[in-house]
Protein backbone atom coordinates (compact mmCIF):
# COMPACT_ATOMS: atom_id res chain seq x y z
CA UNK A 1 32.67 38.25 0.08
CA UNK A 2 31.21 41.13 -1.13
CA UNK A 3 31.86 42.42 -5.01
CA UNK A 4 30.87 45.62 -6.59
CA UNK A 5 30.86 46.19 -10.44
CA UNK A 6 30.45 49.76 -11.91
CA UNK A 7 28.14 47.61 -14.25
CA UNK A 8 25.89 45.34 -12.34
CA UNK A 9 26.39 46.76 -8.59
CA UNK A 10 27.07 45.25 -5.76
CA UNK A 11 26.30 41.17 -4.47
CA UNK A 12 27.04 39.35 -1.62
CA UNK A 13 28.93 35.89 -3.30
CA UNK A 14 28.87 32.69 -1.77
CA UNK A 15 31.63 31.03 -0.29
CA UNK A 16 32.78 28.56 -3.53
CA UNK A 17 32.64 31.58 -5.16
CA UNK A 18 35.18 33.48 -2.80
CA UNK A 19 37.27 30.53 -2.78
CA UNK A 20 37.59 30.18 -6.29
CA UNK A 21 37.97 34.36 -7.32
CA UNK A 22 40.82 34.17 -4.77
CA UNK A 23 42.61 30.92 -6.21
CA UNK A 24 45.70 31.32 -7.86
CA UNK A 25 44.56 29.98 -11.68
CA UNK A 26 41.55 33.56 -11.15
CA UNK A 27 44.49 35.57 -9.50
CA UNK A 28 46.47 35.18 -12.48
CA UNK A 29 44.04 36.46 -14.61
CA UNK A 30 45.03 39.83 -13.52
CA UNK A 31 48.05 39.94 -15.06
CA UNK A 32 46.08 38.81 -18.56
CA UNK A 33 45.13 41.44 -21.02
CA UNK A 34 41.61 41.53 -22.64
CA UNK A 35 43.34 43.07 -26.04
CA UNK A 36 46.38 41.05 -26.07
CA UNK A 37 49.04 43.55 -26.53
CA UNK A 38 46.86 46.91 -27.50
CA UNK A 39 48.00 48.18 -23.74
CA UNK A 40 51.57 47.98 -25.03
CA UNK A 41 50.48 50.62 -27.69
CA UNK A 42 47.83 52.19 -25.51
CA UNK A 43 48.22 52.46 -21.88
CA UNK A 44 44.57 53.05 -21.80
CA UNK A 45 43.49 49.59 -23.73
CA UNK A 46 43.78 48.03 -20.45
CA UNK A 47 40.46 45.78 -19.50
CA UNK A 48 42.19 42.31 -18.13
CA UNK A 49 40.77 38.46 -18.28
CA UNK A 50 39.92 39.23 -14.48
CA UNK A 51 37.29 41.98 -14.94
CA UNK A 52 35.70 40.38 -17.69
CA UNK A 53 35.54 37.19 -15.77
CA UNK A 54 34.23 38.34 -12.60
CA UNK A 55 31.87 41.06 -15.43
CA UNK A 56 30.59 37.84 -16.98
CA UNK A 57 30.03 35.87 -13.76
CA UNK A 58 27.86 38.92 -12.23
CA UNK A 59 25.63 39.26 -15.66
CA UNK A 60 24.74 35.50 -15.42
CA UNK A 61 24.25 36.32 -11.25
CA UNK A 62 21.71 39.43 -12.40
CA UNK A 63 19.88 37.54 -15.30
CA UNK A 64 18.92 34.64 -12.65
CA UNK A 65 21.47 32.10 -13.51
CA UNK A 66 22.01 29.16 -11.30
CA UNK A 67 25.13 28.71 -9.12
CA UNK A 68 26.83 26.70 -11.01
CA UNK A 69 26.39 28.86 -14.64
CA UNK A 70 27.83 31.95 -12.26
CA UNK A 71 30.90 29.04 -11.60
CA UNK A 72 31.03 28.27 -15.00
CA UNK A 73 31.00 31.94 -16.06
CA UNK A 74 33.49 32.84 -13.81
CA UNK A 75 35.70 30.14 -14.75
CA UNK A 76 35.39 30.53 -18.58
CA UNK A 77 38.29 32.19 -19.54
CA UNK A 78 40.39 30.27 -16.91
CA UNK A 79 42.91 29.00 -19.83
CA UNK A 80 43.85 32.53 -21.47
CA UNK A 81 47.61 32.47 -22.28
CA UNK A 82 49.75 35.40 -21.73
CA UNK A 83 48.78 37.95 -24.40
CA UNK A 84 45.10 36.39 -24.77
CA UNK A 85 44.77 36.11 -28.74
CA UNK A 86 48.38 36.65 -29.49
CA UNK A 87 48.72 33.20 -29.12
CA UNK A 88 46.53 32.02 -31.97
CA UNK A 89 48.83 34.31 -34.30
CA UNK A 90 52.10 33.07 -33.30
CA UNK A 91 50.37 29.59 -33.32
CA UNK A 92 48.46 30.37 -36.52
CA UNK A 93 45.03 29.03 -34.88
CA UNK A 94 42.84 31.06 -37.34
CA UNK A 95 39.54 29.79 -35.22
CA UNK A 96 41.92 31.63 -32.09
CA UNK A 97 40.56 28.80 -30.01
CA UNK A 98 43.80 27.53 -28.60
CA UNK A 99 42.90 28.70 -24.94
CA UNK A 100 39.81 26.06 -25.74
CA UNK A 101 42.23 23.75 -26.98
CA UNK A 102 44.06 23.37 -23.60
CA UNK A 103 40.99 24.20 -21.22
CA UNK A 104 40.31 20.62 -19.90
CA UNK A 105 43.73 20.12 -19.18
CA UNK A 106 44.76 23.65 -17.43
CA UNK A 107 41.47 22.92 -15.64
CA UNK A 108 42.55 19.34 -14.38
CA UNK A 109 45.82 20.47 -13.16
CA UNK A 110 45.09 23.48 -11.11
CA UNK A 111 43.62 23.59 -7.88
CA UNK A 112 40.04 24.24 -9.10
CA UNK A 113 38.72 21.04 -8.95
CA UNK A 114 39.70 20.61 -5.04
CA UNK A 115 38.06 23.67 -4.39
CA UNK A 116 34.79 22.66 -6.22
CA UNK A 117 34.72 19.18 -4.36
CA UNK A 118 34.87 21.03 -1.26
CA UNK A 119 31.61 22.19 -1.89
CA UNK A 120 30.23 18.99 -3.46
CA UNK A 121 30.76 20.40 -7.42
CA UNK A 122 32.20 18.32 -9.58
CA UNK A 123 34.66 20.26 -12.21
CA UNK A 124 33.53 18.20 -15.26
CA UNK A 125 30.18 18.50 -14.90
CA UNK A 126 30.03 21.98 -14.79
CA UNK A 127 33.23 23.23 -16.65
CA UNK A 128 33.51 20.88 -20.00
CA UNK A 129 30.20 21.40 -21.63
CA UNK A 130 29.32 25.18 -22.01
CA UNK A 131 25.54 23.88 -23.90
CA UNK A 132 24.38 23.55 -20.59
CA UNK A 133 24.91 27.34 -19.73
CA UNK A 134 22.41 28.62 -22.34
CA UNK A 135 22.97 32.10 -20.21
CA UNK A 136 27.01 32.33 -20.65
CA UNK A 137 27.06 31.09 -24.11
CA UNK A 138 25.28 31.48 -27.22
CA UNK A 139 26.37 31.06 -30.82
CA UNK A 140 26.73 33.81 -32.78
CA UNK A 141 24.86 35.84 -33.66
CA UNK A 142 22.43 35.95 -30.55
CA UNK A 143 23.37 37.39 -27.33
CA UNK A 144 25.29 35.68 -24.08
CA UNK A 145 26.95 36.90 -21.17
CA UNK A 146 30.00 36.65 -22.45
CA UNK A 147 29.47 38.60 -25.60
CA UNK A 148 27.69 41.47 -23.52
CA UNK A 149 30.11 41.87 -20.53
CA UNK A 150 33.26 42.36 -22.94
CA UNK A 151 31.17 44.58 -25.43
CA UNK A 152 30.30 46.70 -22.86
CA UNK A 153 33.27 46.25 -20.27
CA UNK A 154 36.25 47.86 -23.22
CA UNK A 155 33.45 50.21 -24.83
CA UNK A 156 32.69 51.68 -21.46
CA UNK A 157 36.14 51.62 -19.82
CA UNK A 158 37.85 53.22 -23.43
CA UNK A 159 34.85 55.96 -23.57
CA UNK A 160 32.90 55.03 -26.47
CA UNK A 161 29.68 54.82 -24.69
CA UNK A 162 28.42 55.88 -21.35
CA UNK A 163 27.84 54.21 -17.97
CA UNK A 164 24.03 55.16 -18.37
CA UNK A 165 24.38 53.94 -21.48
CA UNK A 166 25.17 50.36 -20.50
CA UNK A 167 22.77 50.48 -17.64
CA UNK A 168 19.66 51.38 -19.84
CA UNK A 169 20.93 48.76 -22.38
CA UNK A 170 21.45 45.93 -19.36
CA UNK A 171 17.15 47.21 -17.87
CA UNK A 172 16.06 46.15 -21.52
CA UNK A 173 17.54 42.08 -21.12
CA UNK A 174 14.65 39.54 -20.78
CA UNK A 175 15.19 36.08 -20.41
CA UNK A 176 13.19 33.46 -21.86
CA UNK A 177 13.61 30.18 -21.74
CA UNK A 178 17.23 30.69 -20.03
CA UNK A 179 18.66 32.53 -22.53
CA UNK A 180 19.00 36.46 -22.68
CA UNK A 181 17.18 38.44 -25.39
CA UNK A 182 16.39 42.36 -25.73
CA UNK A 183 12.39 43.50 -25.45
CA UNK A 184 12.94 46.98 -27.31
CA UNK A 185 14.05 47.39 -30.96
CA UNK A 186 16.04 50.49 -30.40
CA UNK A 187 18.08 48.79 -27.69
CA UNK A 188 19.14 46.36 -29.86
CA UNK A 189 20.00 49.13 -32.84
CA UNK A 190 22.29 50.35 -30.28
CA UNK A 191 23.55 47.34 -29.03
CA UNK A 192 24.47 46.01 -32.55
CA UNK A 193 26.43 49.67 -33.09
CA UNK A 194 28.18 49.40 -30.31
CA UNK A 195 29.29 45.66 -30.95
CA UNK A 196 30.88 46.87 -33.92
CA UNK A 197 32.85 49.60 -32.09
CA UNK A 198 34.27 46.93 -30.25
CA UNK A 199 34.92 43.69 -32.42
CA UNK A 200 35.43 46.34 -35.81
CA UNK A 201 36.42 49.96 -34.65
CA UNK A 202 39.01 48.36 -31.84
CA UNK A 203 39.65 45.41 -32.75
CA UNK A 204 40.37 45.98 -36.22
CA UNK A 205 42.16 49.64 -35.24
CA UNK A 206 45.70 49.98 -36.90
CA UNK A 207 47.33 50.69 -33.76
CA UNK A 208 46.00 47.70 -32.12
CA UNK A 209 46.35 45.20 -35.73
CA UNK A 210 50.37 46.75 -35.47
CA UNK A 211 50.56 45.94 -31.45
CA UNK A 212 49.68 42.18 -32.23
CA UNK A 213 51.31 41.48 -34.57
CA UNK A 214 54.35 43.16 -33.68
CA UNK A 215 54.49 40.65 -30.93
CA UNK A 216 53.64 38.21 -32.31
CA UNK A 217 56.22 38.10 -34.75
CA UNK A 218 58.44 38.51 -31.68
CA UNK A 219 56.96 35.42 -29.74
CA UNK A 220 56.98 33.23 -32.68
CA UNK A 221 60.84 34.06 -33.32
CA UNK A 222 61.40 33.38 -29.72
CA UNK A 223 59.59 29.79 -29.89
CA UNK A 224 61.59 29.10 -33.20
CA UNK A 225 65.06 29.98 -31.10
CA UNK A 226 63.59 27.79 -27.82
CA UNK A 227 63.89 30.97 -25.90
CA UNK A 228 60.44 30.07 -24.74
CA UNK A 229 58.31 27.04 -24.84
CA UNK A 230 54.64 26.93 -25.07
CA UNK A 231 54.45 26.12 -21.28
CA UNK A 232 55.68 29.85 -20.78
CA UNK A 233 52.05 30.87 -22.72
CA UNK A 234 50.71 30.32 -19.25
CA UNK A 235 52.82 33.10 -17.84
CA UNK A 236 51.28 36.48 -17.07
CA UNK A 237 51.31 39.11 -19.75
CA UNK A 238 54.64 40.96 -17.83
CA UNK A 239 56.21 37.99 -16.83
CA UNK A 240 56.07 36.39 -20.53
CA UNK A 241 57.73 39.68 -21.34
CA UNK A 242 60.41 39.93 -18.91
CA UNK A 243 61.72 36.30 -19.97
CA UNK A 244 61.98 37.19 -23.72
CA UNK A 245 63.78 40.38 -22.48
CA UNK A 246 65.98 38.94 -19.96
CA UNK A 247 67.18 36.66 -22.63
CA UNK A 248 68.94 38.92 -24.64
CA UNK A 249 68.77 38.08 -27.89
CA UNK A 250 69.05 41.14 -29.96
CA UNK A 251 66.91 40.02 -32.66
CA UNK A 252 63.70 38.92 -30.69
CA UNK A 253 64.34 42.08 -27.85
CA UNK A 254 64.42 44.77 -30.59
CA UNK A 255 60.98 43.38 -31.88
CA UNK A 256 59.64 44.27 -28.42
CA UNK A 257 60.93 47.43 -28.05
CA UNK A 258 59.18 48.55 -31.36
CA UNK A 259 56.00 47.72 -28.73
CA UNK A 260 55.49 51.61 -27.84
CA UNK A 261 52.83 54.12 -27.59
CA UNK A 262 54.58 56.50 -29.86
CA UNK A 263 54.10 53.88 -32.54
CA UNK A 264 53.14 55.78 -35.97
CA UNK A 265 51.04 53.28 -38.05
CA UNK A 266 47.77 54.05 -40.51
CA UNK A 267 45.37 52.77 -42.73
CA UNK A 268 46.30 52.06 -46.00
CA UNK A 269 45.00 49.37 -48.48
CA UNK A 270 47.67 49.92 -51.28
CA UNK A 271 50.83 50.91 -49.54
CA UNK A 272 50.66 48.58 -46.40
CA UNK A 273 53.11 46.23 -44.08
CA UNK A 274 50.85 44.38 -42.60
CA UNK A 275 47.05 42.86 -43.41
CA UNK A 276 45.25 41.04 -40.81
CA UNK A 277 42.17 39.15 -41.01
CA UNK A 278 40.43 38.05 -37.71
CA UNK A 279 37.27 36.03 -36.98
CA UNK A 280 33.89 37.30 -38.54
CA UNK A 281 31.79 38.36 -35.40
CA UNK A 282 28.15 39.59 -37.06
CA UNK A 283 25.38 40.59 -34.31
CA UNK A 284 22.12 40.12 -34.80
CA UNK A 285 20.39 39.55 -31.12
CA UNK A 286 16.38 38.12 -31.41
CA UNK A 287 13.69 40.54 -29.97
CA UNK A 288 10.80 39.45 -27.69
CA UNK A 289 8.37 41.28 -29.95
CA UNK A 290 5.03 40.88 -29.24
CA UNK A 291 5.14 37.73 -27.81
CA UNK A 292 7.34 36.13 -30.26
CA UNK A 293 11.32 35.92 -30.92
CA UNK A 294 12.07 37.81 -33.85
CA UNK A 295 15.87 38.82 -35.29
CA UNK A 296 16.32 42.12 -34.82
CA UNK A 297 17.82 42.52 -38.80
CA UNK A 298 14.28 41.28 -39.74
CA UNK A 299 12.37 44.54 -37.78
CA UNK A 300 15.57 47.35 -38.87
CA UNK A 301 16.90 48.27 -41.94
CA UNK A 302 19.70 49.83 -39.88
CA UNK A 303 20.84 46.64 -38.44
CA UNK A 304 20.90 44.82 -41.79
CA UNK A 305 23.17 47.97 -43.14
CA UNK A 306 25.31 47.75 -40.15
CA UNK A 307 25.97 43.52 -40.66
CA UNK A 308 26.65 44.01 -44.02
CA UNK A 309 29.24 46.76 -43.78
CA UNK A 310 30.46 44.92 -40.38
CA UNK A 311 30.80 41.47 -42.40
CA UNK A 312 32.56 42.84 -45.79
CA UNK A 313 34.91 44.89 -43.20
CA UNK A 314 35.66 41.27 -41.62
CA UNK A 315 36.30 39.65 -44.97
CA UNK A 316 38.37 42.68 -45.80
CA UNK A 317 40.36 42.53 -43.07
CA UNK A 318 42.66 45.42 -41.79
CA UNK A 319 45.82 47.04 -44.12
CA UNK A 320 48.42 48.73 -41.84
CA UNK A 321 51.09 50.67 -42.96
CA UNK A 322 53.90 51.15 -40.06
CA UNK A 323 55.23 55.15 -40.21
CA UNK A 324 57.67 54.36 -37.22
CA UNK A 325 60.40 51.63 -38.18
């Protein structure tokens, strides 16, 4: 199998690769949006699970990563429910780790662990401790593949920053020690501004706070009138949909058709409907400076501003007022 990524090019993938990006538990992760419901509100907010997945996979292939980190990279986001994030709202998981919660056990009863015997892995040793991928996962607020490939996956795809842009930012990754760092301070300036396009300028945008919550309000009605169980979470984004709709239950339908692109909603801290607080997500990748690691916030002023106004925006949270009713 051959793959091509308008990010990291083309590769030639090995068969347990092929085998598993063309199982059904990867297939399905087509149907699962990146943003949860921000395509409902934006046709253009569209990145899915899928991209990022295979995105993430390649970055780990590029950087050097072993066979079984590109597996494990791949393979990260297998346990996504429909709506991504939505979940953890209509759950009220405030760490929105519930697709963690369930990973071992969506894991065990799909087909990926017959495909990884096949070709002599074994799924627990590579799937249920992510410490040993030091390339796909990092705490915050250091860089991983993860982190990179969805920064840069929405930003690009939604037209916040260019293709050359990425691909200068992606020539500047080192890796030491098996885990990804930056080797020029300006690259990481940028880097850190365009992270907080993506986790504060989108994620935190009033459509996309009004989208969310708008369905999850929905969902979480639905649950309470066992229109849907939590098994239907695994469901793709449309399908999920189509079962709440083919229900008809006034109440819960007429939530989701407020789920429009002509929605009218704004900013406002005084006069609001709906305030939303997310995960804090700070930035702050180390430089290989001079032949030492170094935090980037520790050699620019301008990523210490940007953390700070990033981090009190986080604490903040979002204040939507909803002009369409």
């Amino acid at each position: 199998m051959v793959i091509e990524d308008q990010l990291y090019g083309s590769y030639e993938l090995e068969n347990v690769l092929r085998d598993l990006i063309e199982s059904k538990p990867v297939q399905r992760l087509k149907g699962i949006h990146q943003g949860g419901a921000s395509y409902l509100v934006n046709p253009k907010w569209n990145v899915t699970r899928y991209e990022h997945s295979l995105g993430v996979m390649l970055l780990v292939r590029k950087l050097g990563g072993s066979l079984e980190e590109q597996i494990a990279a791949l393979l990260h986001d297998l346990s996504h429910t429909a709506f991504s994030h939505v979940v953890d709202y209509v759950l009220e998981h405030d760490d929105e780790d519930y697709h963690e919660n369930i990973y071992e056990q969506f894991v065990k009863h799909s087909d990926i662990p017959v495909i990884l015997e096949k070709y002599g892995f074994h799924f627990e040793e590579i799937l249920l401790d992510d410490s040993r991928w030091t390339l796909l996962e990092q705490p915050a607020p250091e860089l991983c593949a993860d982190r990179v490939d969805y920064t840069l996956r929405d930003m690009t795809q939604y037209g916040h920053i260019t293709l050359h842009e990425s691909h200068t930012f992606l020539e500047h990754l080192t890796v030491v020690g098996g885990k990804m760092y930056l080797n020029d301070l300006s690259v990481a300036e940028w880097f850190v501004e365009t992270y907080y396009k993506e986790v504060i300028d989108f994620f935190m945008d009033p459509l996309n706070i009004y989208g969310n919550d708008q369905l999850a309000k929905a969902l979480k009605l639905a649950l309470q009138k066992e229109i849907i169980s939590s098994e239907d979470f695994l469901k793709e984004d449309e399908e999920l949909l189509e079962h709440v709709r083919s229900s008809r239950d006034s109440e819960v339908v007429s939530l989701i058709e407020k789920l429009q692109p002509s929605a009218n909603v704004i900013s406002d801290t005084k006069n609001y409907d709906i305030h939303r607080k997310g995960k804090v997500r700070l930035i702050d990748p180390s430089i290989f400076y001079e032949g030492e690691l170094i935090r980037a916030s520790k050699l620019s002023n301008k990523i210490q501003l940007m953390n700070n106004d990033a981090y009190k925006k986080s604490i903040t949270g979002a204040y939507v007022k909803v002009l369409t009713k």
